[in-house]
N, C-alpha and C. Protein backbone atom coordinates (compact mmCIF):
# COMPACT_ATOMS: atom_id res chain seq x y z
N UNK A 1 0.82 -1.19 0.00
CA UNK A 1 0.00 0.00 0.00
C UNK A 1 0.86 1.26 0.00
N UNK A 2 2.29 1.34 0.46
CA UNK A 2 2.81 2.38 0.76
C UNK A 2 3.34 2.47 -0.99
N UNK A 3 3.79 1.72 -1.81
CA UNK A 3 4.12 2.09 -2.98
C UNK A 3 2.50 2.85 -3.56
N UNK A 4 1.62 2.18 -3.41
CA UNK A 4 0.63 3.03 -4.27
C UNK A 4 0.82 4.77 -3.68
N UNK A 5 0.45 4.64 -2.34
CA UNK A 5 0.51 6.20 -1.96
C UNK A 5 2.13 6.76 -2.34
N UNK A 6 3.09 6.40 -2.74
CA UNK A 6 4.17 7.09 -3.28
C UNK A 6 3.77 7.44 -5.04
N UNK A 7 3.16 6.19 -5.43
CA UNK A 7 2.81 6.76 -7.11
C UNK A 7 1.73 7.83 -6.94
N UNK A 8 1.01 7.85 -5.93
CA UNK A 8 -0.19 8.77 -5.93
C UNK A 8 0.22 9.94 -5.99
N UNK A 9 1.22 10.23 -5.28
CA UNK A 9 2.07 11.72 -4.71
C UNK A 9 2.74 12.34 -6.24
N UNK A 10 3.28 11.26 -6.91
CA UNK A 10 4.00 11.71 -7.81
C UNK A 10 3.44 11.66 -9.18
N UNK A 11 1.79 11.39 -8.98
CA UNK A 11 0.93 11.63 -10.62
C UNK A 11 0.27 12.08 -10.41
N UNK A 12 -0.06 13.30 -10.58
CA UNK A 12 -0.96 14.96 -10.29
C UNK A 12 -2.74 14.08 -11.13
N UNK A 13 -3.15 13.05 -11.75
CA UNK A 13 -4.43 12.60 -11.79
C UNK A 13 -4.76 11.83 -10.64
N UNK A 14 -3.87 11.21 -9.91
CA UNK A 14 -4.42 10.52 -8.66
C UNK A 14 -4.34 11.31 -7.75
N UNK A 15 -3.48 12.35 -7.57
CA UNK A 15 -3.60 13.44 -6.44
C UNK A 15 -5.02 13.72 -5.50
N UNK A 16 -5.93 13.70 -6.94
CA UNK A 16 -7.23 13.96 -6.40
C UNK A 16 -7.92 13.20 -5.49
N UNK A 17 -7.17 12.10 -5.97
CA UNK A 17 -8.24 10.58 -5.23
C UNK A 17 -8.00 10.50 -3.73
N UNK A 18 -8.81 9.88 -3.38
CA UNK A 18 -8.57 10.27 -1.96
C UNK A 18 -7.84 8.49 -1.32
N UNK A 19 -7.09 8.23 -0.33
CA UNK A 19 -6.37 7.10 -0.30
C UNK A 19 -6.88 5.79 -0.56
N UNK A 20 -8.18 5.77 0.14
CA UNK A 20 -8.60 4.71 0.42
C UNK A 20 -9.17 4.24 -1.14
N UNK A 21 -9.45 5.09 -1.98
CA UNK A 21 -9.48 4.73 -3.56
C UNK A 21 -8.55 4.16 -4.12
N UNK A 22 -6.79 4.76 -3.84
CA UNK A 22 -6.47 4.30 -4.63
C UNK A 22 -5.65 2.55 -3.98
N UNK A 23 -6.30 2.22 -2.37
CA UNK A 23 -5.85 1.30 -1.91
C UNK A 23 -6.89 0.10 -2.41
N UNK A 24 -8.13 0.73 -2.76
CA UNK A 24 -8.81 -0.36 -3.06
C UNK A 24 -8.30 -0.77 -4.56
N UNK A 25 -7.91 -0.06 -5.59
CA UNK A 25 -7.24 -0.17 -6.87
C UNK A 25 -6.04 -1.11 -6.65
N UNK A 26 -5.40 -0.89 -5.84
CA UNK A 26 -4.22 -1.66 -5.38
C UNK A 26 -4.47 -3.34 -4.87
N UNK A 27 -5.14 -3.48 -4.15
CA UNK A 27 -6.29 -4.54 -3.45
C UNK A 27 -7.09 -5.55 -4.40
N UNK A 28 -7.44 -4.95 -5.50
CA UNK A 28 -7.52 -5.40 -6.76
C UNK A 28 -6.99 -6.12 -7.67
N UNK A 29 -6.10 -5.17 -7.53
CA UNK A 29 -4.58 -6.11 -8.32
C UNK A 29 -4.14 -6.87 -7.28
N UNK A 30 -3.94 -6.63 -6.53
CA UNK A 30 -3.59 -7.80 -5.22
C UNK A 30 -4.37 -9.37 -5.62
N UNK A 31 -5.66 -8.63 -5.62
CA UNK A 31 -7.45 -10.28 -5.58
C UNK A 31 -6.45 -10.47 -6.73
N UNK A 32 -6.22 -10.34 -7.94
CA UNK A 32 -6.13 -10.81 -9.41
C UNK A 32 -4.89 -11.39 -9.45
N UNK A 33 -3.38 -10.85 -8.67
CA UNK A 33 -2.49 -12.21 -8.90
C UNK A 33 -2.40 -13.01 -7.83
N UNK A 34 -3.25 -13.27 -6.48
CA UNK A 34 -3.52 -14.41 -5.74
C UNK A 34 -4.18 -15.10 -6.20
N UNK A 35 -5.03 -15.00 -7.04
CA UNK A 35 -5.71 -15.97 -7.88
C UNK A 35 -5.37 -16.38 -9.16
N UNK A 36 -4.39 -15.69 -9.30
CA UNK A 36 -3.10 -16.39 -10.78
C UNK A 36 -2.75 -17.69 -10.10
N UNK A 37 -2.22 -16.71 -8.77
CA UNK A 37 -1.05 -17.89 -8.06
C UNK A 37 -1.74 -19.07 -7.43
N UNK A 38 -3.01 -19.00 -7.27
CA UNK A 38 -3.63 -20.18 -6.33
C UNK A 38 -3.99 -21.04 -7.95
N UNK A 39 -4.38 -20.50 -8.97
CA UNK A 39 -4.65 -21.30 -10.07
C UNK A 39 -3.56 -21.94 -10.65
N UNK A 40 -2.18 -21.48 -10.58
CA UNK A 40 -1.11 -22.14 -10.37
C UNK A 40 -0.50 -23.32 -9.60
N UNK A 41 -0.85 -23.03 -8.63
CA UNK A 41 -0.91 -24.32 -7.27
C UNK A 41 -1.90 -25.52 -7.49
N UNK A 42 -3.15 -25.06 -8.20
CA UNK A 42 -3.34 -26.47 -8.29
C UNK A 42 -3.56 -26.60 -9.68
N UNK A 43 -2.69 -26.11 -10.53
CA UNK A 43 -2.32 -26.88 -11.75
C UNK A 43 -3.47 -26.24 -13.15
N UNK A 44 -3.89 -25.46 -12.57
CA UNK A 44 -5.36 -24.96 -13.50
C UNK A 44 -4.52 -24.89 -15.15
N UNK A 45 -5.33 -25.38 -15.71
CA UNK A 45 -4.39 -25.17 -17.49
C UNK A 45 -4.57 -23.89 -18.32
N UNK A 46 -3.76 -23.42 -18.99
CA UNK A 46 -4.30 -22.29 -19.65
C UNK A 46 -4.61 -20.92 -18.64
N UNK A 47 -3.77 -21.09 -17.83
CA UNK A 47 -3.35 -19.55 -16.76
C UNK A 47 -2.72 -18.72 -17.23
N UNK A 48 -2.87 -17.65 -17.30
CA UNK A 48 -2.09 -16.30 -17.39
C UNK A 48 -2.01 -15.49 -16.22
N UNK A 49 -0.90 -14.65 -16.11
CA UNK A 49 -1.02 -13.77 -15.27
C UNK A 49 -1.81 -12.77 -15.49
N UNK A 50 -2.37 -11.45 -14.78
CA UNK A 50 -3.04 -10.30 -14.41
C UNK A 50 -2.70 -9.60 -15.90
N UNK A 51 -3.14 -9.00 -16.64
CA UNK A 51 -3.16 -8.02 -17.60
C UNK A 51 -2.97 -6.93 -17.08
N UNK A 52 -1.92 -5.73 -17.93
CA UNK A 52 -2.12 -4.67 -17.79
C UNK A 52 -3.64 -3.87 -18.06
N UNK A 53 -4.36 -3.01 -17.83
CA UNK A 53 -5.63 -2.39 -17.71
C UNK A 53 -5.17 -1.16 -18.50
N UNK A 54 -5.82 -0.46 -19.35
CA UNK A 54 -5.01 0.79 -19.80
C UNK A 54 -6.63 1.43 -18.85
N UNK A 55 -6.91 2.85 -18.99
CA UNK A 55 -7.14 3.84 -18.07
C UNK A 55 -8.92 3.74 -18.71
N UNK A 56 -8.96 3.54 -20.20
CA UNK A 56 -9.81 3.52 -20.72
C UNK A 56 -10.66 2.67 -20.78
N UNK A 57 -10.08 1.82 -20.43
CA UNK A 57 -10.66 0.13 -19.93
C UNK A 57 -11.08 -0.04 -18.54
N UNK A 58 -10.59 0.44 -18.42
CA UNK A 58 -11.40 0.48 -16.36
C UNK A 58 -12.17 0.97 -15.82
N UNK A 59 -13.02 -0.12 -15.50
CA UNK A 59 -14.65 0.83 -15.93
C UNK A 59 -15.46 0.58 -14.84
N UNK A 60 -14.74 1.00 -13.41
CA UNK A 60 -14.91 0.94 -12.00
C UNK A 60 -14.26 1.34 -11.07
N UNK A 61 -14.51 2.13 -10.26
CA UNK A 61 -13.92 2.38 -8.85
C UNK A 61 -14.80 2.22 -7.60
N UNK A 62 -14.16 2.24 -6.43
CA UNK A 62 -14.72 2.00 -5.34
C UNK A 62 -14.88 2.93 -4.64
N UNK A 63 -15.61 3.80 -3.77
CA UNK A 63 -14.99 4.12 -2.55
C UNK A 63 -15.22 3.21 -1.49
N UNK A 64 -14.56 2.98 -0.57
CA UNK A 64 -15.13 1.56 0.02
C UNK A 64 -15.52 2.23 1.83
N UNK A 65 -15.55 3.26 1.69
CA UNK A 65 -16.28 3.92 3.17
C UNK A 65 -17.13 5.03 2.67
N UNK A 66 -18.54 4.92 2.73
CA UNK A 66 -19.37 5.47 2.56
C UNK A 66 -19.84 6.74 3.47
N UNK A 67 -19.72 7.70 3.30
CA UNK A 67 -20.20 8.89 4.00
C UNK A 67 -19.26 10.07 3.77
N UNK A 68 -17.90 10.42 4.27
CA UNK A 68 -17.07 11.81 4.32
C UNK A 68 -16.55 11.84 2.56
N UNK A 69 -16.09 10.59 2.47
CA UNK A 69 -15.56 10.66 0.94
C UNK A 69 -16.22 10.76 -0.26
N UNK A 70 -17.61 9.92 0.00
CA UNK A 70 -18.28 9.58 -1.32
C UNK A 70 -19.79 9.41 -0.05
N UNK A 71 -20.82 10.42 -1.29
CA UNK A 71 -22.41 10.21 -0.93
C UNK A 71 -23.33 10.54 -1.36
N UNK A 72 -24.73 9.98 -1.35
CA UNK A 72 -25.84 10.41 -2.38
C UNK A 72 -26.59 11.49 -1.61
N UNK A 73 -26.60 12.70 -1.67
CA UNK A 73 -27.83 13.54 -1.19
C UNK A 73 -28.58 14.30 -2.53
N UNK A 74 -29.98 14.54 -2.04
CA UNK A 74 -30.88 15.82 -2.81
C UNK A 74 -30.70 15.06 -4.55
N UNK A 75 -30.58 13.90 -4.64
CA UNK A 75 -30.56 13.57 -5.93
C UNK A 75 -28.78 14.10 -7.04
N UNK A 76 -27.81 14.03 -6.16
CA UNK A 76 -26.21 13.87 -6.40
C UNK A 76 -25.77 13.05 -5.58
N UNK A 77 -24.62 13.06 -6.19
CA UNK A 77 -23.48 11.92 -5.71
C UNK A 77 -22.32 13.29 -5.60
N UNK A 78 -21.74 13.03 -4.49
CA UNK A 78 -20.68 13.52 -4.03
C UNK A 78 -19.62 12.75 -4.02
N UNK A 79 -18.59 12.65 -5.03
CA UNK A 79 -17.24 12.10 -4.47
C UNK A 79 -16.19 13.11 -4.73
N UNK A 80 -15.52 12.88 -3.57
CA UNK A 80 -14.00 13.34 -2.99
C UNK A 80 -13.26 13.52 -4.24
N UNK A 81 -12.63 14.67 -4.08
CA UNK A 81 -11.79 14.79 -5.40
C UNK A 81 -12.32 15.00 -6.95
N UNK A 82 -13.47 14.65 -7.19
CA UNK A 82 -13.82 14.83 -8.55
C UNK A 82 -14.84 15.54 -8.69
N UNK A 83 -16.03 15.56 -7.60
CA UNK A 83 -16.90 16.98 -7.52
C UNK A 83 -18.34 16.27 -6.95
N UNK A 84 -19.06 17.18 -7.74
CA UNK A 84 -20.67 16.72 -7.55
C UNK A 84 -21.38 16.51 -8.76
N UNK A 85 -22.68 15.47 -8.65
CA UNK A 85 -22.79 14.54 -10.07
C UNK A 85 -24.06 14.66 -10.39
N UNK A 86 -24.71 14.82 -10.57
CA UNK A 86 -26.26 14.55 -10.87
C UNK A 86 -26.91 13.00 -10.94
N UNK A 87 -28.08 12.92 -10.10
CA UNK A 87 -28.04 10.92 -10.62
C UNK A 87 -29.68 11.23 -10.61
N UNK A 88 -30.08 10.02 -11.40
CA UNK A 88 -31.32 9.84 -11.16
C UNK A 88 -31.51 8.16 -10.32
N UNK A 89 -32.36 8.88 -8.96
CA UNK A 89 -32.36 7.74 -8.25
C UNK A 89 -33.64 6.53 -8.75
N UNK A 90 -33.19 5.75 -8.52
CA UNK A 90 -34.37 4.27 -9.12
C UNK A 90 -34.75 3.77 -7.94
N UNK A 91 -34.40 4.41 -6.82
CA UNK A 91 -34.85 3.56 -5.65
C UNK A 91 -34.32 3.95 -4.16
N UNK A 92 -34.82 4.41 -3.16
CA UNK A 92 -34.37 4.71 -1.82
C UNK A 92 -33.30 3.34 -1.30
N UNK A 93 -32.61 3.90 -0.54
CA UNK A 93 -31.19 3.18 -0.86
C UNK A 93 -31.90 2.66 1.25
N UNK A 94 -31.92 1.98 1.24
CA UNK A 94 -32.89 1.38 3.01
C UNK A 94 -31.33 0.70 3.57
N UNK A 95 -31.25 0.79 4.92
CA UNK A 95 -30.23 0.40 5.42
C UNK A 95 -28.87 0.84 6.12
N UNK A 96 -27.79 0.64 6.28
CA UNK A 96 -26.65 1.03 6.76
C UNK A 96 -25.73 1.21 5.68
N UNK A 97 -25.85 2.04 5.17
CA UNK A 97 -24.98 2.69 3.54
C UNK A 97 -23.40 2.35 3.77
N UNK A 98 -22.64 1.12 3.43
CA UNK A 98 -21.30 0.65 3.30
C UNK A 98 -20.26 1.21 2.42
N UNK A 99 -21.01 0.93 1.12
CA UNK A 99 -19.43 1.49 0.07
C UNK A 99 -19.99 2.27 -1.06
N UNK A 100 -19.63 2.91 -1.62
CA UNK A 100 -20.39 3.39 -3.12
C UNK A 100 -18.91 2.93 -4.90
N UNK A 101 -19.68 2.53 -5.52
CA UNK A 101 -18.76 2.13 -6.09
C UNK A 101 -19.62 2.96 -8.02
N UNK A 102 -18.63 3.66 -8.50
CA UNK A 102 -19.05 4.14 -9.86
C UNK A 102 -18.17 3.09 -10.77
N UNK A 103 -19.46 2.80 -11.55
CA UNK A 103 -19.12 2.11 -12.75
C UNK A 103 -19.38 2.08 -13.87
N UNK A 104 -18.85 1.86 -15.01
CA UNK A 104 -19.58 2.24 -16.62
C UNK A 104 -19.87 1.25 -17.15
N UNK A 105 -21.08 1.27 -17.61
CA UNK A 105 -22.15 0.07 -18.68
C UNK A 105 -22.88 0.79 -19.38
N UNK A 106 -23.18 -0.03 -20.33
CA UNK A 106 -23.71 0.40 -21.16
C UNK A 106 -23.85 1.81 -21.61
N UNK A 107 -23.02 2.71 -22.03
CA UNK A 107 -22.74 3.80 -22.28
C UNK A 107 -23.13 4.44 -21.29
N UNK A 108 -23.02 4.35 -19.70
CA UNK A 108 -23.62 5.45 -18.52
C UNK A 108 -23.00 5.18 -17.61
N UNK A 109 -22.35 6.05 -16.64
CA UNK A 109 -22.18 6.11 -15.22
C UNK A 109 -23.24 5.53 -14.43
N UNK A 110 -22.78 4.33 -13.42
CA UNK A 110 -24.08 4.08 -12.39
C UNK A 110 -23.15 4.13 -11.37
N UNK A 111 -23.94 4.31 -10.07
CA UNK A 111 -23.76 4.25 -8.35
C UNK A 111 -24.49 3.28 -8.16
N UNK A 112 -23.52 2.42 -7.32
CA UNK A 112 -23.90 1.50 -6.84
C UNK A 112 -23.52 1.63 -5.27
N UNK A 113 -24.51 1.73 -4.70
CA UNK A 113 -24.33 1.84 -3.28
C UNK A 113 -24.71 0.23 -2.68
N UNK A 114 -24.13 -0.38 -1.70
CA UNK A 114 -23.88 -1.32 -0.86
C UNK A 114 -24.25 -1.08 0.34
N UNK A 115 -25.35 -1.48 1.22
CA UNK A 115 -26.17 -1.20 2.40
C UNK A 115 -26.52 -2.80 2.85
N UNK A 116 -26.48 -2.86 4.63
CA UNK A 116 -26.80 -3.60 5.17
C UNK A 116 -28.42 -3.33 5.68
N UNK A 117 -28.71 -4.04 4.96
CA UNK A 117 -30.42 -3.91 5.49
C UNK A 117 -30.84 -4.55 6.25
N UNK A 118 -31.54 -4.61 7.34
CA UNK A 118 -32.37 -5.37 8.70
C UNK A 118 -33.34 -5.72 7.85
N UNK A 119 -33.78 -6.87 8.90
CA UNK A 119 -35.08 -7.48 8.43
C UNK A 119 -36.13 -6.62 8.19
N UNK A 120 -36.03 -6.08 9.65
CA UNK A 120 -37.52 -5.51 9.89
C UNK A 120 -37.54 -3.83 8.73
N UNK A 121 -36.18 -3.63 7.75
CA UNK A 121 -36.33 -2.83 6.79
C UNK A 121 -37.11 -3.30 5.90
N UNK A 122 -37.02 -5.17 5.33
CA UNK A 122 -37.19 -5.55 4.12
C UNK A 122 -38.21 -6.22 4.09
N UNK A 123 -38.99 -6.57 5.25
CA UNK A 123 -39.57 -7.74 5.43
C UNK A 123 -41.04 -6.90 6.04
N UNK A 124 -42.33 -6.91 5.71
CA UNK A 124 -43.46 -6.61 6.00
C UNK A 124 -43.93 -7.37 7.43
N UNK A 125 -43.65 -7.18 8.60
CA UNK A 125 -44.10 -7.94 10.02
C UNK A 125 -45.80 -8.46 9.54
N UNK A 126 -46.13 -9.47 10.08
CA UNK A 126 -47.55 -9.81 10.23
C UNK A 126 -48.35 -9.46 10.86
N UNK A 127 -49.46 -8.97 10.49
CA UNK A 127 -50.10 -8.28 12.16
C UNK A 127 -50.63 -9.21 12.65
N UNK A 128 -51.50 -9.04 14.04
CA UNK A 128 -52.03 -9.61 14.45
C UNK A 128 -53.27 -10.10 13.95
N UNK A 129 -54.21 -11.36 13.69
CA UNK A 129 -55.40 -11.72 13.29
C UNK A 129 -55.21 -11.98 11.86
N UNK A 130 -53.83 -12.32 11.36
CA UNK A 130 -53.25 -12.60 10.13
C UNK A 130 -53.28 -13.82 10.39
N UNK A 131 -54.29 -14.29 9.39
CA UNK A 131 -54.46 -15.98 9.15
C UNK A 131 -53.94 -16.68 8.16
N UNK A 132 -52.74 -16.12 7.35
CA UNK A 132 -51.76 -16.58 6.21
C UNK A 132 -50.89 -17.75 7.01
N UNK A 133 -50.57 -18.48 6.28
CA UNK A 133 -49.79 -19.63 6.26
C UNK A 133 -48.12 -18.99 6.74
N UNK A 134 -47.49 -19.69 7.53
CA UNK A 134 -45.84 -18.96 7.65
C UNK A 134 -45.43 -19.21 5.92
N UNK A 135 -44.55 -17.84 5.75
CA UNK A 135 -44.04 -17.95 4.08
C UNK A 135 -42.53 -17.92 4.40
N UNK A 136 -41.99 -18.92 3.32
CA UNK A 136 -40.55 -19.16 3.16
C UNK A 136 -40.19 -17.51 1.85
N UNK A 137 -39.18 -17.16 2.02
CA UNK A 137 -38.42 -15.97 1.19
C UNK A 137 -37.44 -16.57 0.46
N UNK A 138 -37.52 -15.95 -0.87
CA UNK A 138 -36.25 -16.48 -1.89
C UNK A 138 -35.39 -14.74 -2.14
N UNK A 139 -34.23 -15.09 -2.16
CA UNK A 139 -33.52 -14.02 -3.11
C UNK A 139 -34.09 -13.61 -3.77
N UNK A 140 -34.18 -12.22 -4.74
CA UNK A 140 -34.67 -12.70 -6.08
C UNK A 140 -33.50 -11.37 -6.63
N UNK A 141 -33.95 -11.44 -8.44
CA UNK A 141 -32.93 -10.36 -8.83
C UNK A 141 -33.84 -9.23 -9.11
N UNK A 142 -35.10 -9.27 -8.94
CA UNK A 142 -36.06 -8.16 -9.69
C UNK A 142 -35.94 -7.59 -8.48
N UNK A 143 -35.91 -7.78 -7.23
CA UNK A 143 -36.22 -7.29 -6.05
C UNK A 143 -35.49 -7.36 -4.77
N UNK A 144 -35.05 -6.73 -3.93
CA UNK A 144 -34.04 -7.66 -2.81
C UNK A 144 -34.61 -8.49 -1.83
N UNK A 145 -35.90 -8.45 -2.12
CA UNK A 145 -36.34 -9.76 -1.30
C UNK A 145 -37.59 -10.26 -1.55
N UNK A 146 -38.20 -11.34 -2.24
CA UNK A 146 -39.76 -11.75 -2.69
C UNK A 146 -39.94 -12.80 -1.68
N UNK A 147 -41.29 -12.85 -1.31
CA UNK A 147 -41.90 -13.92 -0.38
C UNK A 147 -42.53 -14.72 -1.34
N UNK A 148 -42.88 -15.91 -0.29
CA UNK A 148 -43.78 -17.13 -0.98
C UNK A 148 -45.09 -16.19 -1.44
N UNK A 149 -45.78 -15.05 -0.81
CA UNK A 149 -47.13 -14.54 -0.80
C UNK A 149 -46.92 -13.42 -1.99
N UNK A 150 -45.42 -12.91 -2.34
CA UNK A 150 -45.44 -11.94 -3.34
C UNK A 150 -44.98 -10.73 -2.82
């Protein structure tokens, strides 16, 4: 980590970033040749090491502490170092707000915010004189949480 914060110091585009950005960038490359090297160890065929990324190709960052550095208010995104953003929200973000991470698809910037949600955020309690059957819950991808009842 201490080499990244020495390249940071000495390239006036990362200057901006704030540390913990460019440790998660670092952390990254870290995940990608432990898993060269563990696919190595047990013999995996057709391994390569980590690719260089050119700047244009990287089409994600993290902030990985949510609140002073990087945050959604009044319909923007605030991150550290690069300014304030305009977003259109798709959905109240429920929970304990963890990391915010910008990424590019399909020709657009998205925020992806990461929140620990409680039950009693996601889950409709039963009232009393509720004569429904107990319902089992699946994952789902349309939704962060569907019941047996819908």
């Amino acid at each position: 980590m201490k080499v990244v914060s020495q390249y940071a110091k000495g390239n006036p585009s990362w200057a901006k970033l704030t540390r913990t950005v460019c440790q998660n960038v670092a952390c990254r490359v870290e995940e990608g040749y432990l898993r060269f090297f563990d696919a190595l160890k047990i013999g995996k065929p057709n391994v390569h090491p980590p690719k260089r990324i050119d700047r244009k190709n990287y089409r994600s960052f993290t902030f990985p502490q949510y609140g002073s550095a990087a945050f959604l208010r009044h319909g923007k995104v605030y991150l550290s170092g690069l300014g304030e953003f305009h977003v259109h929200d798709h959905r109240k973000v429920r929970g304990l707000k963890k990391t915010l991470t910008i990424k590019w698809m399909h020709g657009h910037w998205w925020v992806i915010i990461v929140a620990n949600a409680q039950e009693k955020d996601v889950v409709e309690l039963l009232q009393p004189g509720d004569n429904r059957p107990d319902a089992g819950t699946d994952p789902g991808i349309s939704a962060l949480l569907t019941s047996s009842h819908g």
